[in-house]
Protein backbone atom coordinates (compact mmCIF):
# COMPACT_ATOMS: atom_id res chain seq x y z
CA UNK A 1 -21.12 9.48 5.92
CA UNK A 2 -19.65 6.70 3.83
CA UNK A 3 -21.35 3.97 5.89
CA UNK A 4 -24.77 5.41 5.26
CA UNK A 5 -23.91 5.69 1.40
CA UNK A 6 -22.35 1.82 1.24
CA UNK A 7 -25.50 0.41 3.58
CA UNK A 8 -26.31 -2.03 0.94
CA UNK A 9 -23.40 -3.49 0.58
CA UNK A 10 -20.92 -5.73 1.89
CA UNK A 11 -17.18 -4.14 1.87
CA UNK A 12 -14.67 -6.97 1.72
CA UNK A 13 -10.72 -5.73 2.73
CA UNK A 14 -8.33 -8.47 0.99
CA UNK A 15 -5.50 -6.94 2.80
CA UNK A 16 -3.35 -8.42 5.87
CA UNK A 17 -2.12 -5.11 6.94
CA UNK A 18 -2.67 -3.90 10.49
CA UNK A 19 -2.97 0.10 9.01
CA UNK A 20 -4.87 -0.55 5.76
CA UNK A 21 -7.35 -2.41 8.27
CA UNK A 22 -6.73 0.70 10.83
CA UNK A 23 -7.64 3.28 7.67
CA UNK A 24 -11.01 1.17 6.70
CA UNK A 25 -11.76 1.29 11.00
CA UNK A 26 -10.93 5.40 10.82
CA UNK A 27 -13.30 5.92 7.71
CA UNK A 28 -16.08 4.24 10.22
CA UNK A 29 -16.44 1.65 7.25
CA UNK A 30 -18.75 -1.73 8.30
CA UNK A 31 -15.83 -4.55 6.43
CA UNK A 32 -15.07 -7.73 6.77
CA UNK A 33 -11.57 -9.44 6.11
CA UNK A 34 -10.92 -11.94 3.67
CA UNK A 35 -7.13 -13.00 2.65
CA UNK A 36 -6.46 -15.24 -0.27
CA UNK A 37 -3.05 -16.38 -0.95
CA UNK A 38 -1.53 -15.21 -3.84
CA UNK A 39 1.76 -15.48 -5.52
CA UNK A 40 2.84 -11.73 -5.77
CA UNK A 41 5.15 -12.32 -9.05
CA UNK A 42 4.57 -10.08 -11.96
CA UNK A 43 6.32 -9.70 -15.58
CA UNK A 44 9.64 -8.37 -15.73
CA UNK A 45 8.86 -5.52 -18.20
CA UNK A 46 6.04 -4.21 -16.12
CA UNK A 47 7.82 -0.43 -14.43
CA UNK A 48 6.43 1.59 -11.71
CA UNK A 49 2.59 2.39 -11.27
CA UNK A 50 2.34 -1.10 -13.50
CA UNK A 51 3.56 -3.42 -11.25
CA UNK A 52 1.13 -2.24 -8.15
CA UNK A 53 -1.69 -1.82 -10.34
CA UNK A 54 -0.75 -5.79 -11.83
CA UNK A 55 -0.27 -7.05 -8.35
CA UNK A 56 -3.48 -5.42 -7.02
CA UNK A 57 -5.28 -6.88 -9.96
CA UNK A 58 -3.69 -10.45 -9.17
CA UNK A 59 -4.94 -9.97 -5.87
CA UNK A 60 -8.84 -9.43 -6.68
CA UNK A 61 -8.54 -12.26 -9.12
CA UNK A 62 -8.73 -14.95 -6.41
CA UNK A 63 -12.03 -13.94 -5.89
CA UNK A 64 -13.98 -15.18 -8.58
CA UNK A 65 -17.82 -15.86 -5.77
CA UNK A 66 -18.23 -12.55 -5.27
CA UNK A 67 -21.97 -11.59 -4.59
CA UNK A 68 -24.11 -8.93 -6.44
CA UNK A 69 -23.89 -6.28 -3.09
CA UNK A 70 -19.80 -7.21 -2.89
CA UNK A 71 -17.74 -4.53 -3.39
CA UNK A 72 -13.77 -5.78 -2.76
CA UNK A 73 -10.64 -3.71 -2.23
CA UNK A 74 -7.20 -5.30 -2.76
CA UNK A 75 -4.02 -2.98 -2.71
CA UNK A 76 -0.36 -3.30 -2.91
CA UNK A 77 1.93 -0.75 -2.04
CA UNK A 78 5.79 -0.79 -3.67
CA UNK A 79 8.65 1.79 -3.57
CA UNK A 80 9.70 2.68 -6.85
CA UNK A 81 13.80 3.60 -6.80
CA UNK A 82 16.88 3.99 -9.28
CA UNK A 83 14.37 2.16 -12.05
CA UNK A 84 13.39 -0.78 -10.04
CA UNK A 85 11.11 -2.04 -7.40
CA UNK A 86 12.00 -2.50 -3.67
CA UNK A 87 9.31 -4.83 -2.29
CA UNK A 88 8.92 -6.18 1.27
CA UNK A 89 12.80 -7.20 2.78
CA UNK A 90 14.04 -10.56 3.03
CA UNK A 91 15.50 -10.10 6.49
CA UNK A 92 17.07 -7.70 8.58
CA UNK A 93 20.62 -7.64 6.28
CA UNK A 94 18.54 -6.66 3.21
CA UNK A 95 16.47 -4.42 5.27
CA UNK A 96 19.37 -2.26 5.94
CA UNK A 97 20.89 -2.35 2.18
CA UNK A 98 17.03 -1.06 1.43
CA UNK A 99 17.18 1.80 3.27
CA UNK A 100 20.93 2.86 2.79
CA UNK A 101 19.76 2.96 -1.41
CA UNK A 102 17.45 4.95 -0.03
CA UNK A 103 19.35 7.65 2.26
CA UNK A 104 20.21 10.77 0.53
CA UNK A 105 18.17 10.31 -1.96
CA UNK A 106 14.32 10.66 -3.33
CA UNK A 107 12.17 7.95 -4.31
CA UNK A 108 8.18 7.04 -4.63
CA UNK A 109 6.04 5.17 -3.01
CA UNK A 110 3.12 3.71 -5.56
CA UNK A 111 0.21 2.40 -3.70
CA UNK A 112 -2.52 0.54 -6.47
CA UNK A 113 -5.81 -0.08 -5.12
CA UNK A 114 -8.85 -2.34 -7.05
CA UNK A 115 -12.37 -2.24 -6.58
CA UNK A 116 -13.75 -5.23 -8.01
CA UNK A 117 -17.92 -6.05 -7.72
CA UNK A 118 -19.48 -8.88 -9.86
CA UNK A 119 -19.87 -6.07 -12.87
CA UNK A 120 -16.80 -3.92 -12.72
CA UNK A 121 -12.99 -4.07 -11.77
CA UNK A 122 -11.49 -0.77 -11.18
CA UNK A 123 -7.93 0.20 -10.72
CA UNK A 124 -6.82 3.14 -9.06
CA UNK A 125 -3.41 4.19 -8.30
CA UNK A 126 -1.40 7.28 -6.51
CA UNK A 127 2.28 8.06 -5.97
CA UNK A 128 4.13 10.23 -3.16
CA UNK A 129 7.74 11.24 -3.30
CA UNK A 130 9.48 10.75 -0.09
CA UNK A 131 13.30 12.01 0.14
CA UNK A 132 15.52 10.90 3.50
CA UNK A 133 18.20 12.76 4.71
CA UNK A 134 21.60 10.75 4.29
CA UNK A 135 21.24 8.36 7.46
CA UNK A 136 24.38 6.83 9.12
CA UNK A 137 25.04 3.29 9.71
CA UNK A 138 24.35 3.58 13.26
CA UNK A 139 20.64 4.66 12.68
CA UNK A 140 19.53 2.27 9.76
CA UNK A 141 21.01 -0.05 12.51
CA UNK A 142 19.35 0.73 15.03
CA UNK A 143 16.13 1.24 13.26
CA UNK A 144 15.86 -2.35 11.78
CA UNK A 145 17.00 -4.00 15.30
CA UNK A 146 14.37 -1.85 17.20
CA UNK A 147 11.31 -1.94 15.21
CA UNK A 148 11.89 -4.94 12.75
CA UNK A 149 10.37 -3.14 9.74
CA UNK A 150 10.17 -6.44 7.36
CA UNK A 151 6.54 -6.32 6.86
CA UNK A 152 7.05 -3.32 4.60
CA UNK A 153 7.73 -1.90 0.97
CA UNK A 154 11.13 -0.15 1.00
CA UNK A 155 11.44 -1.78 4.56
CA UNK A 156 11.04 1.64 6.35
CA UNK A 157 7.64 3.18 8.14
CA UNK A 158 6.73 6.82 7.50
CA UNK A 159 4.88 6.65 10.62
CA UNK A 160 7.54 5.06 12.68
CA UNK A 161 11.19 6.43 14.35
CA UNK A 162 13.11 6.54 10.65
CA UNK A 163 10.30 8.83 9.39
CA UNK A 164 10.40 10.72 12.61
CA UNK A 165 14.48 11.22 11.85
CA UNK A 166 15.24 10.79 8.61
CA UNK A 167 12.97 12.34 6.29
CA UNK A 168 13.20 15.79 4.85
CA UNK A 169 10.43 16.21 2.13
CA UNK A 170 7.08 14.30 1.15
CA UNK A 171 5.16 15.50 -1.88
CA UNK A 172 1.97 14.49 -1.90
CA UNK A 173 -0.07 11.69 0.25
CA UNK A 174 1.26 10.58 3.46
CA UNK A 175 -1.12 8.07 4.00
CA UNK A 176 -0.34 6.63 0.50
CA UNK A 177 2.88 6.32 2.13
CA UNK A 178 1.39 4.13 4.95
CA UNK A 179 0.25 1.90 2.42
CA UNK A 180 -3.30 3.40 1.15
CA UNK A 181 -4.50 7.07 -0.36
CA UNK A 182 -7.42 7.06 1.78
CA UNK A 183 -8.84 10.30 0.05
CA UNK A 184 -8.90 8.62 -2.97
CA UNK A 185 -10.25 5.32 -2.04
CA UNK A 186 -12.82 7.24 -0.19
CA UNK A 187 -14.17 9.62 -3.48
CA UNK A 188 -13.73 6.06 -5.62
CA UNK A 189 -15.70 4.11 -2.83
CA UNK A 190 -18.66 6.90 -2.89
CA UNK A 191 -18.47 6.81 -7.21
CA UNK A 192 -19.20 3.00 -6.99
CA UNK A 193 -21.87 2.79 -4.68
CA UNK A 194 -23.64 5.69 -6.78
CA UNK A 195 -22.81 4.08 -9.85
């Protein structure tokens, strides 16, 4: 459905990560993958859906040859908890202080997406609140050893053992969780080809 309606154009996923790539493959999206570095820094005053929607911005800034049939996605995904932002861990030991701020506790996940084509740039953002059970030492632990999560925001997977064990409530998107509201990327991706 979506491929016939994007046919004349050329989708372009800025994004490194395995399941964004997986979501654009499940949509049955034609893409190609194009990764620009970027330094991900963004103003200290910036709070929440602010600092995703910045850092997705930042993203589809590096591409300034875009063609007129182009249509690029960026996206960054943060966990927003206690008033501050938990990115992507350092290593393991700050993996596991991560997730033990987390345990007990609620906090959201803000995934940003932009659109950007050689007339428009468009910002979309959604937010999910996940709350874990309180998780001993033994399975944060065992958690980080075992499946190494340091490749993601709040160092934990939804999809993966921790959100198998440890949490008790989600309100709203899962897959924004997973690092992209595909519902909402697919209504925004339909809106700009029509446009």
């Amino acid at each position: 459905m979506l491929k016939t309606v994007l046919k004349d154009y050329q989708l372009i996923l800025a994004s490194g990560s395995p399941r964004r790539q997986q979501f654009f493959k499940d949509l049955d999206l034609d893409f190609i993958i194009q990764i620009r570095e970027v330094n991900e820094v963004y103003p200290e005053d910036l709070k929440g859906s602010e600092i995703s929607d910045y850092l997705a911005n930042l993203k589809a800034g590096e591409f300034s040859d875009l063609r007129p049939n182009d249509i690029l996605v960026t996206s960054d995904t943060i966990v927003w908890h206690e008033n501050k932002a938990l990115g992507k861990p350092k290593n393991p030991e700050d993996a596991k202080q991560m997730i033990a701020s987390l345990s007990g506790k609620t906090h959201e996940v803000i995934t940003s997406v932009c659109f950007k084509t050689i007339h428009q740039t468009k910002i979309i953002n959604q937010t999910t609140k996940v709350t874990f059970k309180t998780l001993s030492k033994d399975e944060i632990d065992y958690y980080v050893d075992t499946f190494s999560p340091l490749d993601k925001a709040g160092a934990y997977g939804i999809q993966e053992w921790i959100g198998y064990i440890g949490i008790t409530n989600i309100e709203g998107s899962y897959y924004n969780v997973m690092g992209l509201p595909v519902q909402l990327v697919y209504e925004t991706l339909i809106a700009l080809a029509r446009s």
